[in-house]
C-alpha atoms as a PDB file:
ATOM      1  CA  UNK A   1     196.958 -26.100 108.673  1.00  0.00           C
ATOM      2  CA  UNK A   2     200.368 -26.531 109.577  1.00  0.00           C
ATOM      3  CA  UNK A   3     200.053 -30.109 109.666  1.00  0.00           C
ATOM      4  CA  UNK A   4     198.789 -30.665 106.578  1.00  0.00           C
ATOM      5  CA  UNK A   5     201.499 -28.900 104.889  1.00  0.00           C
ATOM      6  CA  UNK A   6     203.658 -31.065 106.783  1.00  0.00           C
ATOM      7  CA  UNK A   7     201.748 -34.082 105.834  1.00  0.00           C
ATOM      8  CA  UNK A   8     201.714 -33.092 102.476  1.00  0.00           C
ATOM      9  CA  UNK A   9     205.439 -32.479 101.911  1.00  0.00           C
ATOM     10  CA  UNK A  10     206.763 -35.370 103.901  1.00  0.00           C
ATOM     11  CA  UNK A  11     204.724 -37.664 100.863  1.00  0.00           C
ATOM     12  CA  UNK A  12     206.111 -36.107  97.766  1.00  0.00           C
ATOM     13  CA  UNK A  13     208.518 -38.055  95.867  1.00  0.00           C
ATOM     14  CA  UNK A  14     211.511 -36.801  94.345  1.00  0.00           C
ATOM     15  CA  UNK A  15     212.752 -38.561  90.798  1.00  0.00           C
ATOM     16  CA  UNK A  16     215.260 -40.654  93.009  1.00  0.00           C
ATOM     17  CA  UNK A  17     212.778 -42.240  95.167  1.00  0.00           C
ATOM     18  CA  UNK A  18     210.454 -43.666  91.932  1.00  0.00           C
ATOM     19  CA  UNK A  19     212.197 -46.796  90.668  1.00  0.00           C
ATOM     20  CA  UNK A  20     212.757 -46.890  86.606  1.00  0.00           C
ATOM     21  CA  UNK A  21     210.664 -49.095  84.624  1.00  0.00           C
ATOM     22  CA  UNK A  22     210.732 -52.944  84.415  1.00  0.00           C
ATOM     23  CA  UNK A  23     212.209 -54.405  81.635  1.00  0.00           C
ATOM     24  CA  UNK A  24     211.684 -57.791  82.442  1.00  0.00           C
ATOM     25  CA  UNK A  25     209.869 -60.085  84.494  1.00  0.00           C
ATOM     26  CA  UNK A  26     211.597 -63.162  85.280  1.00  0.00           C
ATOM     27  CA  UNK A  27     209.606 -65.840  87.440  1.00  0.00           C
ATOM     28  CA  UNK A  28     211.755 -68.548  89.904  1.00  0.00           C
ATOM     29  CA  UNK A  29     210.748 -71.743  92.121  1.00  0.00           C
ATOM     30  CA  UNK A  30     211.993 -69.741  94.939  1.00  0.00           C
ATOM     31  CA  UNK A  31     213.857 -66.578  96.036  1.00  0.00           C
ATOM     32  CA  UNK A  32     216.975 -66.431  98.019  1.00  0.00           C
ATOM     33  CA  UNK A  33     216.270 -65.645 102.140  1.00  0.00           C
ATOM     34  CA  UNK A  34     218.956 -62.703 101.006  1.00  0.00           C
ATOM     35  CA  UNK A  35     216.425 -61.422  98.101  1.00  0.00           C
ATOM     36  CA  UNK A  36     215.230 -57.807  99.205  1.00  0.00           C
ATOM     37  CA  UNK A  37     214.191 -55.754  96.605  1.00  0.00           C
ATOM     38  CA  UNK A  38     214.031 -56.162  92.575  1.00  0.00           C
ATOM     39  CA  UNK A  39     217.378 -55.149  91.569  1.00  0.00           C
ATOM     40  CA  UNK A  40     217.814 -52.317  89.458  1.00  0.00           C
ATOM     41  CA  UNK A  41     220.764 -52.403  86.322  1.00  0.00           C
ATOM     42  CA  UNK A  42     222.566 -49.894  83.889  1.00  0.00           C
ATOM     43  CA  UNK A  43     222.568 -50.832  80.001  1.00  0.00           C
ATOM     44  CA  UNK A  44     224.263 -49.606  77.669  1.00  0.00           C
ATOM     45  CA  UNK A  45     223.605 -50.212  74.067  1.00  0.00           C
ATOM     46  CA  UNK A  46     225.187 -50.420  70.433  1.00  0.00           C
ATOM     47  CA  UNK A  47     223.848 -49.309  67.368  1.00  0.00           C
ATOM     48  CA  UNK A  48     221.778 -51.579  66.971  1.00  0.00           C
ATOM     49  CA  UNK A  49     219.608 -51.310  69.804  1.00  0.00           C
ATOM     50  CA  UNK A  50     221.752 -54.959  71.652  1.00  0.00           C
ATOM     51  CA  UNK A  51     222.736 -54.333  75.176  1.00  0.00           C
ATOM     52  CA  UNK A  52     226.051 -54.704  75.375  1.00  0.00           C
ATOM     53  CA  UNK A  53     227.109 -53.934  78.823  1.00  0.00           C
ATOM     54  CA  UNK A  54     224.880 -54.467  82.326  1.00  0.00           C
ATOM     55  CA  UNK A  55     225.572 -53.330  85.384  1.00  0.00           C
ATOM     56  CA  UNK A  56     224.218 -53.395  89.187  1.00  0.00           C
ATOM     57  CA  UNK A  57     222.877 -50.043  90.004  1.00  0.00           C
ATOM     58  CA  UNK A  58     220.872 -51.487  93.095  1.00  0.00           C
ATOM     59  CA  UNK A  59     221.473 -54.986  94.541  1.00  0.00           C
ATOM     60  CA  UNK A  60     218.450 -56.848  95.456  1.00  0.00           C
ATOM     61  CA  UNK A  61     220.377 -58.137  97.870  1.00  0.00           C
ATOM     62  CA  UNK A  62     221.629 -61.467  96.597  1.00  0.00           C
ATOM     63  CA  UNK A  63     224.571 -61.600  94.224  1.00  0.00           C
ATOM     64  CA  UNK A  64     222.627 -64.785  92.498  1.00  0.00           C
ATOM     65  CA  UNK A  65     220.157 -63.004  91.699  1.00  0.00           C
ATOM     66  CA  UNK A  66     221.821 -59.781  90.426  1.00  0.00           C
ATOM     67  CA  UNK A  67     223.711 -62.004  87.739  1.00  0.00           C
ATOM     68  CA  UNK A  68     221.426 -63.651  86.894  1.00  0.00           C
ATOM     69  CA  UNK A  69     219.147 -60.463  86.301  1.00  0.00           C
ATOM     70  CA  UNK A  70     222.215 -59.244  83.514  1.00  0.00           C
ATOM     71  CA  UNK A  71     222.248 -62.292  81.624  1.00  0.00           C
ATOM     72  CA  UNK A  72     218.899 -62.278  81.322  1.00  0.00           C
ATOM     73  CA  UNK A  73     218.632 -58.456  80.136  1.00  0.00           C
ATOM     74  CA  UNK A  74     221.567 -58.620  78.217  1.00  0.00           C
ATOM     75  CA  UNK A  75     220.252 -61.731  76.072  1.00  0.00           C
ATOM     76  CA  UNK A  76     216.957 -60.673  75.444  1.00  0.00           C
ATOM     77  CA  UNK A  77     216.388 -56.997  76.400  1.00  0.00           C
ATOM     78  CA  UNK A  78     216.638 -55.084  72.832  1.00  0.00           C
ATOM     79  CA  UNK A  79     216.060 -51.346  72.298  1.00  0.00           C
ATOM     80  CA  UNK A  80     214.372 -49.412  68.793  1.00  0.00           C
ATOM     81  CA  UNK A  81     218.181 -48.743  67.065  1.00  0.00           C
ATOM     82  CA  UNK A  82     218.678 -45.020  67.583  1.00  0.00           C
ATOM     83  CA  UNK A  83     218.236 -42.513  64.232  1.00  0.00           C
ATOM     84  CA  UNK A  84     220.681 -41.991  62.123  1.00  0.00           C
ATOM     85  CA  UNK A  85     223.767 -39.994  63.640  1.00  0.00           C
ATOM     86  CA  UNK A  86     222.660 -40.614  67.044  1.00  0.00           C
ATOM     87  CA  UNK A  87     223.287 -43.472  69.884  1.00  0.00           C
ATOM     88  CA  UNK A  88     221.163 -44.774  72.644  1.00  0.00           C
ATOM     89  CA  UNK A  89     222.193 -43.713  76.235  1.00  0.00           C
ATOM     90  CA  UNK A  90     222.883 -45.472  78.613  1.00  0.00           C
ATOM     91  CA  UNK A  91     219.382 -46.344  80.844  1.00  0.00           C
ATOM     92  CA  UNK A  92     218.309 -47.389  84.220  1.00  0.00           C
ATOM     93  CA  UNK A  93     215.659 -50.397  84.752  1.00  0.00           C
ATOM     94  CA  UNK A  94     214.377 -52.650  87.079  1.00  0.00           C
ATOM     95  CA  UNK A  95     214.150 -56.055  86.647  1.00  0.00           C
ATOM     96  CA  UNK A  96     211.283 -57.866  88.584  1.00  0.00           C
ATOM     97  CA  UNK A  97     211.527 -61.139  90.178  1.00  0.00           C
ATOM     98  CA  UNK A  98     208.396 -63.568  91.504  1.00  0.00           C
ATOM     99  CA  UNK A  99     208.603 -66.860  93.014  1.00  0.00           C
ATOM    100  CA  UNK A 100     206.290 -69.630  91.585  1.00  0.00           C
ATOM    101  CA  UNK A 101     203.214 -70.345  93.868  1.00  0.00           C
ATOM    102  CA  UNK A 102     203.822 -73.407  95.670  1.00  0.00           C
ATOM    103  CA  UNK A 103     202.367 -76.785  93.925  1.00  0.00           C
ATOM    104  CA  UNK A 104     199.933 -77.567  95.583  1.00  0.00           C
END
């Protein structure tokens, strides 16, 4: 019994452990060796819904690929403008990154 409860509590996730949402899927002919993980960005937004700022929250390991995740987001990532009175905060997101399949 005691195990189990062990078991049990060593696989819950807290909120910090469960990656936001991707925002974006942008595909590449081929990663960087440093590539580790889909890097993870802050946006902030104007009143119109634009991102105006991006930053690396998590790296994915390769400063390449970080940029180049924040251009992309910040060009073509766009939000539902907030109501009236109100502004968008700021948000967390992932943005995913696959290699092409080799040609064959």
């Amino acid at each position: 019994m005691l195990l189990v409860s062990l078991l049990a509590l060593a696989s819950v996730q807290t909120a910090d452990d469960v990656a936001p949402p991707s925002v974006m899927t942008i595909t590449v002919q081929k990663l960087p060796a440093a590539f580790k993980v889909d890097p993870v960005v802050t946006l902030t937004f104007d009143s119109k819904g634009v991102v105006t700022s991006c930053k690396t929250k998590t790296t994915s390991g390769s400063a390449g690929i970080d940029k180049v995740a924040c251009t992309q987001v910040t060009g073509n990532v766009k939000m539902d403008p907030p109501a009236a009175g109100t502004t968008l905060e700021p948000r967390d997101a992932t943005v995913t990154f696959v290699q092409e399949p080799p040609k064959n």
